[in-house]
C-alpha atoms as a PDB file:
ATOM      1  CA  UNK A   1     114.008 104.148 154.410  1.00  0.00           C
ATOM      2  CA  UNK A   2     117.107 102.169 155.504  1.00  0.00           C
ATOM      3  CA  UNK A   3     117.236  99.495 158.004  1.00  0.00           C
ATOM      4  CA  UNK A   4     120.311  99.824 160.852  1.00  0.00           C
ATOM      5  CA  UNK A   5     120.269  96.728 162.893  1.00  0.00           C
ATOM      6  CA  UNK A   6     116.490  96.051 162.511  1.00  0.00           C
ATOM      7  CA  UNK A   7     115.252  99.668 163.492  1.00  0.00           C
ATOM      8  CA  UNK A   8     113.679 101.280 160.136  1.00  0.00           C
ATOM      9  CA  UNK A   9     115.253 104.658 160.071  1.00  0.00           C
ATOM     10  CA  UNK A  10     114.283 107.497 157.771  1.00  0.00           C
ATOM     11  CA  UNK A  11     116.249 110.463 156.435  1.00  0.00           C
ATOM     12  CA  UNK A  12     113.861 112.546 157.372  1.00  0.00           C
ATOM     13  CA  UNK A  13     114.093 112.072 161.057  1.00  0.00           C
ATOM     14  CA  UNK A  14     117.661 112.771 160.927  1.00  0.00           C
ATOM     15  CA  UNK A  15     116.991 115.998 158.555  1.00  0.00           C
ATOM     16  CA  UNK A  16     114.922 116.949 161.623  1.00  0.00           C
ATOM     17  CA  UNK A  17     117.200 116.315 164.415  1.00  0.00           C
ATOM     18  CA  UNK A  18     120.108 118.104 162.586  1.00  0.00           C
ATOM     19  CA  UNK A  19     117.522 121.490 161.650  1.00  0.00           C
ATOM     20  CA  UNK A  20     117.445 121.775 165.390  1.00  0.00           C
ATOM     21  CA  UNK A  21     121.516 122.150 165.959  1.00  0.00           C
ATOM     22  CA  UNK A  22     122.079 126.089 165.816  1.00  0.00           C
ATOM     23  CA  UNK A  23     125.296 125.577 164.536  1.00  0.00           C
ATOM     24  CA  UNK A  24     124.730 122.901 161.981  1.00  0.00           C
ATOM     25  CA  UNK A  25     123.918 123.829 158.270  1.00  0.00           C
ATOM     26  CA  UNK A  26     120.996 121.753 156.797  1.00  0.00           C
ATOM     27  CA  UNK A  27     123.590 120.334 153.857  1.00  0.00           C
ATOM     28  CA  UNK A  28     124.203 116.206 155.407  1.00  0.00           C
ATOM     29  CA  UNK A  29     125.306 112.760 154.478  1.00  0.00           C
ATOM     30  CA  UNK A  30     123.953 109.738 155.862  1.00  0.00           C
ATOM     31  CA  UNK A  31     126.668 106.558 155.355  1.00  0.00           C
ATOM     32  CA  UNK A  32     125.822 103.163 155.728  1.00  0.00           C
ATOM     33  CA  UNK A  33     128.288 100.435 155.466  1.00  0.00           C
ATOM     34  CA  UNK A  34     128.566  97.130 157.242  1.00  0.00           C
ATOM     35  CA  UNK A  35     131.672  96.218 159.766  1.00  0.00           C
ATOM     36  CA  UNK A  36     131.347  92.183 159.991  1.00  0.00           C
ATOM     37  CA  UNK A  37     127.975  91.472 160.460  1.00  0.00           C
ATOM     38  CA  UNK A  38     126.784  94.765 162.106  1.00  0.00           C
ATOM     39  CA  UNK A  39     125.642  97.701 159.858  1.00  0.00           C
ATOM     40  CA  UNK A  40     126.617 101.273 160.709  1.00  0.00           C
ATOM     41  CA  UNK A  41     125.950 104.668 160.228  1.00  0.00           C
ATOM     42  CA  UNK A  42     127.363 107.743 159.970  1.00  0.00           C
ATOM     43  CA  UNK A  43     126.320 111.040 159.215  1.00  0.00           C
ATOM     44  CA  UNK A  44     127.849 113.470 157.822  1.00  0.00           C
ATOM     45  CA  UNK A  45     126.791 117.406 158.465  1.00  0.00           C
ATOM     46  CA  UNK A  46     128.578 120.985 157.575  1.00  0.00           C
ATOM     47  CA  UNK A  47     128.361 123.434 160.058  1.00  0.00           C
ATOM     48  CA  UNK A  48     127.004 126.848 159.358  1.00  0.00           C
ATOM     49  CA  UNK A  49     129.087 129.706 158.109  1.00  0.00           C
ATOM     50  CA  UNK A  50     128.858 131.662 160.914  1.00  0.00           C
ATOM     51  CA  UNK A  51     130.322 128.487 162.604  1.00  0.00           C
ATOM     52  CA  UNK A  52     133.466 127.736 160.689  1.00  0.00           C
ATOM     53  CA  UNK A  53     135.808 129.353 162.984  1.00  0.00           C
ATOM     54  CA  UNK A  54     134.870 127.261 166.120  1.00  0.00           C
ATOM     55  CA  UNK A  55     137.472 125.787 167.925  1.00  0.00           C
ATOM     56  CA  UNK A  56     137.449 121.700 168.050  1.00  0.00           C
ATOM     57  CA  UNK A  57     136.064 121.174 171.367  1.00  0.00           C
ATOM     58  CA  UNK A  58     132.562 123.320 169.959  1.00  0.00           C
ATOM     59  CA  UNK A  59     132.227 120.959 167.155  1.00  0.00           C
ATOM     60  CA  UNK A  60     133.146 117.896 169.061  1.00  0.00           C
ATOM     61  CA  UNK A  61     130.083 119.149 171.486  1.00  0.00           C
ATOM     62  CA  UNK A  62     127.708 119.838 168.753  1.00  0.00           C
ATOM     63  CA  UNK A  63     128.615 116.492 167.435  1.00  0.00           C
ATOM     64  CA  UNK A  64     128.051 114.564 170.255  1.00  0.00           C
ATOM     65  CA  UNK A  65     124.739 116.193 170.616  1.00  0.00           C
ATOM     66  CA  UNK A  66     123.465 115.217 167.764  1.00  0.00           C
ATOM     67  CA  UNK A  67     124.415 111.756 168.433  1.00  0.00           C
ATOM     68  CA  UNK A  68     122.502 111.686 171.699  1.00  0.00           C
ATOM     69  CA  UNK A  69     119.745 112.891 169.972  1.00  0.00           C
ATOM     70  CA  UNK A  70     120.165 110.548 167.369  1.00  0.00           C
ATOM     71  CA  UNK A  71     120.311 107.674 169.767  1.00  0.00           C
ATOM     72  CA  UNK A  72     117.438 108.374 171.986  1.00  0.00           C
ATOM     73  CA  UNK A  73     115.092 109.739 169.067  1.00  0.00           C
ATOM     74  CA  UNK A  74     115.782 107.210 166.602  1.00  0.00           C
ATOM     75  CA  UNK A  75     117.264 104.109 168.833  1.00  0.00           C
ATOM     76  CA  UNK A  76     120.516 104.077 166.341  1.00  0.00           C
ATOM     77  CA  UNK A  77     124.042 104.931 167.303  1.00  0.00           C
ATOM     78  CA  UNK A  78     125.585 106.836 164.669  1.00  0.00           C
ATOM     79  CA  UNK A  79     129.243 108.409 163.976  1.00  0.00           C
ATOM     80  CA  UNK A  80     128.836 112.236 163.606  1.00  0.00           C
ATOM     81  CA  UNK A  81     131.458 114.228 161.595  1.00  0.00           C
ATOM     82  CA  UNK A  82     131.164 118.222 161.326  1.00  0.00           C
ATOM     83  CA  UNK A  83     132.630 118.882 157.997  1.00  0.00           C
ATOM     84  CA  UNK A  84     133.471 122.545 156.928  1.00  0.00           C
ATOM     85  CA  UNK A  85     131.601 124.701 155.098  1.00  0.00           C
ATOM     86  CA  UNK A  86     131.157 123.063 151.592  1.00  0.00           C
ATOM     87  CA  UNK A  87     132.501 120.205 153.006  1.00  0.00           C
ATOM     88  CA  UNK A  88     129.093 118.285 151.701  1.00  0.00           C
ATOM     89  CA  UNK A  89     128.975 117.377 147.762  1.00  0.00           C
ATOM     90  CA  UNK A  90     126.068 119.619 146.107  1.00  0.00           C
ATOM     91  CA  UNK A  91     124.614 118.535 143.258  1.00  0.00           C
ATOM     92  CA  UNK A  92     122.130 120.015 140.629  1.00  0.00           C
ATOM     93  CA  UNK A  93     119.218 118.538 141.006  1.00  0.00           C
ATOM     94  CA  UNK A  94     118.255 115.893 143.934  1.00  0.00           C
ATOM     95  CA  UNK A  95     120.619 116.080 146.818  1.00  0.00           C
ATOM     96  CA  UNK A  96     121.662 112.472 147.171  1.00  0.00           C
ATOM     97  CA  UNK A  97     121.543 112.032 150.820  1.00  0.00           C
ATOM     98  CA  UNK A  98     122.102 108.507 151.586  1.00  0.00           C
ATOM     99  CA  UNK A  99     125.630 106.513 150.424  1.00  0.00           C
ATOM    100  CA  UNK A 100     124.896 102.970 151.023  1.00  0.00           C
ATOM    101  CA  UNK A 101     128.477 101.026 150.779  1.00  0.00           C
ATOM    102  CA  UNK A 102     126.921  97.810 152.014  1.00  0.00           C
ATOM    103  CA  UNK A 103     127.111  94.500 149.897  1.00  0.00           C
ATOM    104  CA  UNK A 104     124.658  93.696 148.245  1.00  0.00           C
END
């Protein structure tokens, strides 16, 4: 669980929301890090192979989607970046979902 300007916000959830995008592959990246005072997030997701040729307005759509869905789900904003196909770092093992660059 991470906490994102005092809303407890889980993975999972965001796993969820992004299984519902079509065009999204279920390979993510949630980011923290914190600009001043204010934490942030961003997500990372690839977008499915059958996807990779869309043109730059379709992802920019899909992202923005997700965001919405994000925010009204969740009560978070997030960033949303649609990476290519094996854009996301796979590892053997545990996916490692969650890059907190926050201070400790």
């Amino acid at each position: 669980m991470l906490i994102i300007r005092g809303v407890n916000v889980f993975p999972s959830q965001i796993e969820e929301l992004i299984l519902k995008q079509a065009k999204l592959s279920p390979h993510y990246q949630i980011e923290v890090s914190r600009d001043g005072h204010l934490d942030s997030m961003k997500v990372n997701v690839e977008i499915k192979p059958e996807f990779e040729f869309a043109s730059g307005p379709e992802k920019e759509f899909v992202a923005h989607d997700l965001q919405h869905h994000i925010k009204s789900y969740i009560g978070v904003s997030a960033r949303i970046n649609v990476v290519e196909v094996g854009g996301i770092e796979r590892s053997a093992g545990k996916a490692r979902r969650v890059i907190d660059k926050r201070p400790k």
